[in-house]
N, C-alpha and C. Protein backbone atom coordinates (compact mmCIF):
# COMPACT_ATOMS: atom_id res chain seq x y z
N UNK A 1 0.84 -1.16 0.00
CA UNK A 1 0.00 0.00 0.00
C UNK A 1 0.90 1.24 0.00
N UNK A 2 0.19 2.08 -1.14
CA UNK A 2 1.67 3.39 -0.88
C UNK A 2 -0.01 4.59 -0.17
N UNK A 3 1.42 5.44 0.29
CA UNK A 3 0.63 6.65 1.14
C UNK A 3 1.25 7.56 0.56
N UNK A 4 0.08 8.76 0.35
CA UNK A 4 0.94 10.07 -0.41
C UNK A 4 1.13 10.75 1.12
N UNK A 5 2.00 11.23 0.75
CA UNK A 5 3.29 12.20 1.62
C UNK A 5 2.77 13.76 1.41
N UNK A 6 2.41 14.55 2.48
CA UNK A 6 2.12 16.05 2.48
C UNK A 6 3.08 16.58 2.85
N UNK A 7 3.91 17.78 2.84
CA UNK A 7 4.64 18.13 3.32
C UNK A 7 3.86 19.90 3.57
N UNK A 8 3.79 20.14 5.26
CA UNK A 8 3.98 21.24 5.23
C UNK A 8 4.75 22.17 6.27
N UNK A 9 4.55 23.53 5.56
CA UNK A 9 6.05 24.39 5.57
C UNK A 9 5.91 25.63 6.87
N UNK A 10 5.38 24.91 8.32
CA UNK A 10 5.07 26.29 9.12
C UNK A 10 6.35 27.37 8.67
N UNK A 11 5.24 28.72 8.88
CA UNK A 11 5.94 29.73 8.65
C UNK A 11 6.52 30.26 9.90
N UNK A 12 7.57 30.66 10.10
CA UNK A 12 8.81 30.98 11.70
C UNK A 12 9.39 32.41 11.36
N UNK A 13 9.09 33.05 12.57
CA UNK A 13 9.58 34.35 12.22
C UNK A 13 11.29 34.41 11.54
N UNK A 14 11.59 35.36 10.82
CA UNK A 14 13.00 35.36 9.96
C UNK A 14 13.81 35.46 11.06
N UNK A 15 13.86 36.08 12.01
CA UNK A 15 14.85 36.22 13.36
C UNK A 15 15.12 34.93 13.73
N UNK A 16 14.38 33.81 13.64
CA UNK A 16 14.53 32.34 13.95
C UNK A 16 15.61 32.01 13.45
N UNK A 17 14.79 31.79 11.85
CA UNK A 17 15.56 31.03 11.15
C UNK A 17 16.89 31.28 10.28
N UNK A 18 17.43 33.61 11.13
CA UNK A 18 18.23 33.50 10.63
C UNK A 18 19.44 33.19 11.72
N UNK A 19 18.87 33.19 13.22
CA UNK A 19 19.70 33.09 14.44
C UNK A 19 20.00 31.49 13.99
N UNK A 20 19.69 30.39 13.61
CA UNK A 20 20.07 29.22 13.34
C UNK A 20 20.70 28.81 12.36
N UNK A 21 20.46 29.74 11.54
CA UNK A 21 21.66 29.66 10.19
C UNK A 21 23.00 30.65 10.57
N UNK A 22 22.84 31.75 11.12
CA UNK A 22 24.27 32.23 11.53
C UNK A 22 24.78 31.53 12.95
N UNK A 23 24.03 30.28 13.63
CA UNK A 23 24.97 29.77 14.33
C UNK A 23 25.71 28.73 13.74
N UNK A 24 25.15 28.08 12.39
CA UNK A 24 25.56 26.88 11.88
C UNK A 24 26.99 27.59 11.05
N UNK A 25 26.84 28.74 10.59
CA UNK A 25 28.11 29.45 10.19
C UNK A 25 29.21 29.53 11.36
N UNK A 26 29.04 30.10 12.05
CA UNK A 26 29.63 30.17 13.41
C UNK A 26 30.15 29.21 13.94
N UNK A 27 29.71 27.73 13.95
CA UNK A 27 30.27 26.47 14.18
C UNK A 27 30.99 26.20 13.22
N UNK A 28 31.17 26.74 12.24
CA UNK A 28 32.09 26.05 11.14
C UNK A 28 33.02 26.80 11.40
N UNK A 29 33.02 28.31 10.88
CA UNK A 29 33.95 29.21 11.20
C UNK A 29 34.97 28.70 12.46
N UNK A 30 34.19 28.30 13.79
CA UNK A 30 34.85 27.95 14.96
C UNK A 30 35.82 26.38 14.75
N UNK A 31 35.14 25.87 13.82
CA UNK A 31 35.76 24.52 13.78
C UNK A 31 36.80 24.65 12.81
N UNK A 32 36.90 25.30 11.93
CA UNK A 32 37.77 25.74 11.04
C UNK A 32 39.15 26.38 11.46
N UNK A 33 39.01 27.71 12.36
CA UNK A 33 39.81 28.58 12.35
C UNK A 33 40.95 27.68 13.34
N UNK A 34 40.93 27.19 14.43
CA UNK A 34 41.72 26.52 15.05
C UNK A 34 42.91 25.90 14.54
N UNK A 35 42.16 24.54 12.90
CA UNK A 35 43.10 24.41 12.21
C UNK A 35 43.72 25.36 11.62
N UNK A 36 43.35 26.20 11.05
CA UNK A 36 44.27 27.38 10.04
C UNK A 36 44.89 27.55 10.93
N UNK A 37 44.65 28.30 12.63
CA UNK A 37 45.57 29.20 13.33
C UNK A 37 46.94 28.73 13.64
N UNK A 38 46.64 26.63 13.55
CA UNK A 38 47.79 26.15 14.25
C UNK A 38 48.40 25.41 13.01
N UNK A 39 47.84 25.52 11.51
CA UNK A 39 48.40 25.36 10.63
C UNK A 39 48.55 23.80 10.73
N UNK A 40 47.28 23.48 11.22
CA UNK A 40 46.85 21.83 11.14
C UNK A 40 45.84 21.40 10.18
N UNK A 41 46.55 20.64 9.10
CA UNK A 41 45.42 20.34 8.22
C UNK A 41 44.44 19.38 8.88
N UNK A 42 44.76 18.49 9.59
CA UNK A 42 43.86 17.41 10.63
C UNK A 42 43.03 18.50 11.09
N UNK A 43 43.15 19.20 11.80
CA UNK A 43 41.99 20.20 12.83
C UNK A 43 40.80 20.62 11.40
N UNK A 44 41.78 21.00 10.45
CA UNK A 44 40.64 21.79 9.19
C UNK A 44 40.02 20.61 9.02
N UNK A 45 40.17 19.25 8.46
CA UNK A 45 39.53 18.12 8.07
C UNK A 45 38.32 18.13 8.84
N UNK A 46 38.76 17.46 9.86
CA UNK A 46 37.78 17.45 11.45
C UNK A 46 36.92 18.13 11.64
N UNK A 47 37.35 19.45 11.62
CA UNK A 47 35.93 20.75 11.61
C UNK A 47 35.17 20.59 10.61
N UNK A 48 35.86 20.06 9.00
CA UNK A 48 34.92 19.97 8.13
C UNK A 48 33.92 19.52 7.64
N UNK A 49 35.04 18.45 8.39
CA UNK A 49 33.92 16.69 8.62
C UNK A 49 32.42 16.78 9.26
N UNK A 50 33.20 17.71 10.73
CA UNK A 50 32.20 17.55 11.55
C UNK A 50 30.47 18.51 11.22
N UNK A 51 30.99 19.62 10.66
CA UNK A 51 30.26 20.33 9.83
C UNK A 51 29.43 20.02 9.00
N UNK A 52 29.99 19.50 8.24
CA UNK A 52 29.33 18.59 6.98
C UNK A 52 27.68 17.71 7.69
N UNK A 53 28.22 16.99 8.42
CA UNK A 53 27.81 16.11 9.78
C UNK A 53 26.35 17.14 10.24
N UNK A 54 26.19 18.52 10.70
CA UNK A 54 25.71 19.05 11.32
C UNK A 54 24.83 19.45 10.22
N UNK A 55 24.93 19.96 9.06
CA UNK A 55 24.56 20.47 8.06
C UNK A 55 23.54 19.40 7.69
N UNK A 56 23.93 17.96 7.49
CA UNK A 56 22.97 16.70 6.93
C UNK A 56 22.42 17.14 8.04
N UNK A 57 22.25 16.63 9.42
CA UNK A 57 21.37 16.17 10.81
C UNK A 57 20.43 17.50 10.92
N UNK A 58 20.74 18.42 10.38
CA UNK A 58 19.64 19.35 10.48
C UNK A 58 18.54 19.90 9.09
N UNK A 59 19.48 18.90 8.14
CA UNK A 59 18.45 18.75 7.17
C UNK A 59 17.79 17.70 6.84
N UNK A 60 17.62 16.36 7.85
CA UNK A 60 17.06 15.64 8.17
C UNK A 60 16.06 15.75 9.08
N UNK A 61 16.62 16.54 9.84
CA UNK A 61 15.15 17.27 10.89
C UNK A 61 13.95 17.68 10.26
N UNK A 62 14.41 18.58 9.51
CA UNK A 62 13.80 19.55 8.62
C UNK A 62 12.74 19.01 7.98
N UNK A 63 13.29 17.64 7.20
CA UNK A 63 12.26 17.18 6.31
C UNK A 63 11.41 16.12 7.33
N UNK A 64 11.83 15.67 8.79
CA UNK A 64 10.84 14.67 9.17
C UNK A 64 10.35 15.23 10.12
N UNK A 65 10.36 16.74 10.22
CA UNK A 65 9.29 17.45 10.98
C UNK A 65 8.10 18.24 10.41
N UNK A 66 8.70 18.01 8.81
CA UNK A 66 7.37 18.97 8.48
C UNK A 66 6.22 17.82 7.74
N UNK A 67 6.64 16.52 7.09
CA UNK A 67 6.18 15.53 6.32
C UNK A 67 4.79 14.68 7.25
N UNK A 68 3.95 14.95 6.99
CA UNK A 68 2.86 14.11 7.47
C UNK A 68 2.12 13.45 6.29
N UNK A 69 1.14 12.39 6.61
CA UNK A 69 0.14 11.45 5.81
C UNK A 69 -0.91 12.47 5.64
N UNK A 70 -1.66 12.40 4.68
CA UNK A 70 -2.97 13.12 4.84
C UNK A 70 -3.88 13.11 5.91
N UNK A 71 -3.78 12.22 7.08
CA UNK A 71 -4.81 12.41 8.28
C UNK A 71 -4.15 13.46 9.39
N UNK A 72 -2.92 12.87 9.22
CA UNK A 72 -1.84 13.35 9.97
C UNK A 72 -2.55 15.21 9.59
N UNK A 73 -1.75 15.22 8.34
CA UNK A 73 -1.73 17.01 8.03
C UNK A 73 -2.95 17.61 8.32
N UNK A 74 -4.01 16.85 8.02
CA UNK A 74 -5.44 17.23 8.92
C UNK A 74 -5.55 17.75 10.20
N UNK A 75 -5.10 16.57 11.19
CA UNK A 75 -5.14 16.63 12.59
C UNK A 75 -4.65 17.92 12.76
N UNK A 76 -2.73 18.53 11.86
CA UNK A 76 -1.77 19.05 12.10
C UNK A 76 -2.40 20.44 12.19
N UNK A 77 -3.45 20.76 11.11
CA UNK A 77 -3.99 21.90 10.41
C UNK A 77 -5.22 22.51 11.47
N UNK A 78 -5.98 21.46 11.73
CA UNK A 78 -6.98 21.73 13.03
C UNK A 78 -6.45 22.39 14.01
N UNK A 79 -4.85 21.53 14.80
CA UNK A 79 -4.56 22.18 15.39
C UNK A 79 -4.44 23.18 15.44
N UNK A 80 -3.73 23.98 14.37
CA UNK A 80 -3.20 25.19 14.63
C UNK A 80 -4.36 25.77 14.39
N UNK A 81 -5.92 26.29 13.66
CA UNK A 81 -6.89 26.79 13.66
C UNK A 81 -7.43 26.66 14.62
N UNK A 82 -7.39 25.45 15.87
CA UNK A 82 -8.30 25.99 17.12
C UNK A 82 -7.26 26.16 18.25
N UNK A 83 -5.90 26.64 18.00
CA UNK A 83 -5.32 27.86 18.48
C UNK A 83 -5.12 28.68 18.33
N UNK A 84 -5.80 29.02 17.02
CA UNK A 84 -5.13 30.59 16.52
C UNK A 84 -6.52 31.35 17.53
């Protein structure tokens, strides 16, 4: 049996979602500069790696927090109309 897949996209104030994208910069930058400073290509790898790493896991979030079944996106949609 296949199930169609809804995906939806709550809207988040821009201050959110830009405080979480300039920290994901910020972690790189931080993981980065260490190697350059001590002129360790291992430290640059590592930060890059690890980065890389952080970048997937939060774009995995992304997509299995917003993806519901059609009953699902129902339920999802009610909600937020008998809180608004």
């Amino acid at each position: 049996m296949t199930y169609k897949t809804i995906i939806i996209a709550p809207k988040e104030p821009i201050g959110t979602s830009m405080a979480r994208d300039m920290f994901t910069v910020l972690c790189a930058i931080a993981l980065a500069v260490p190697g350059w400073w001590f002129g360790s290509w291992v430290l640059e790898t590592i930060g890059f790696i690890v980065f890389c790493v952080v970048i997937l896991t939060r774009a995995s979030q992304l997509l299995t927090q917003c993806r519901f079944t059609p009953d699902e996106a129902r339920a999802k949609i009610a909600e937020w109309e008998s809180g608004q």
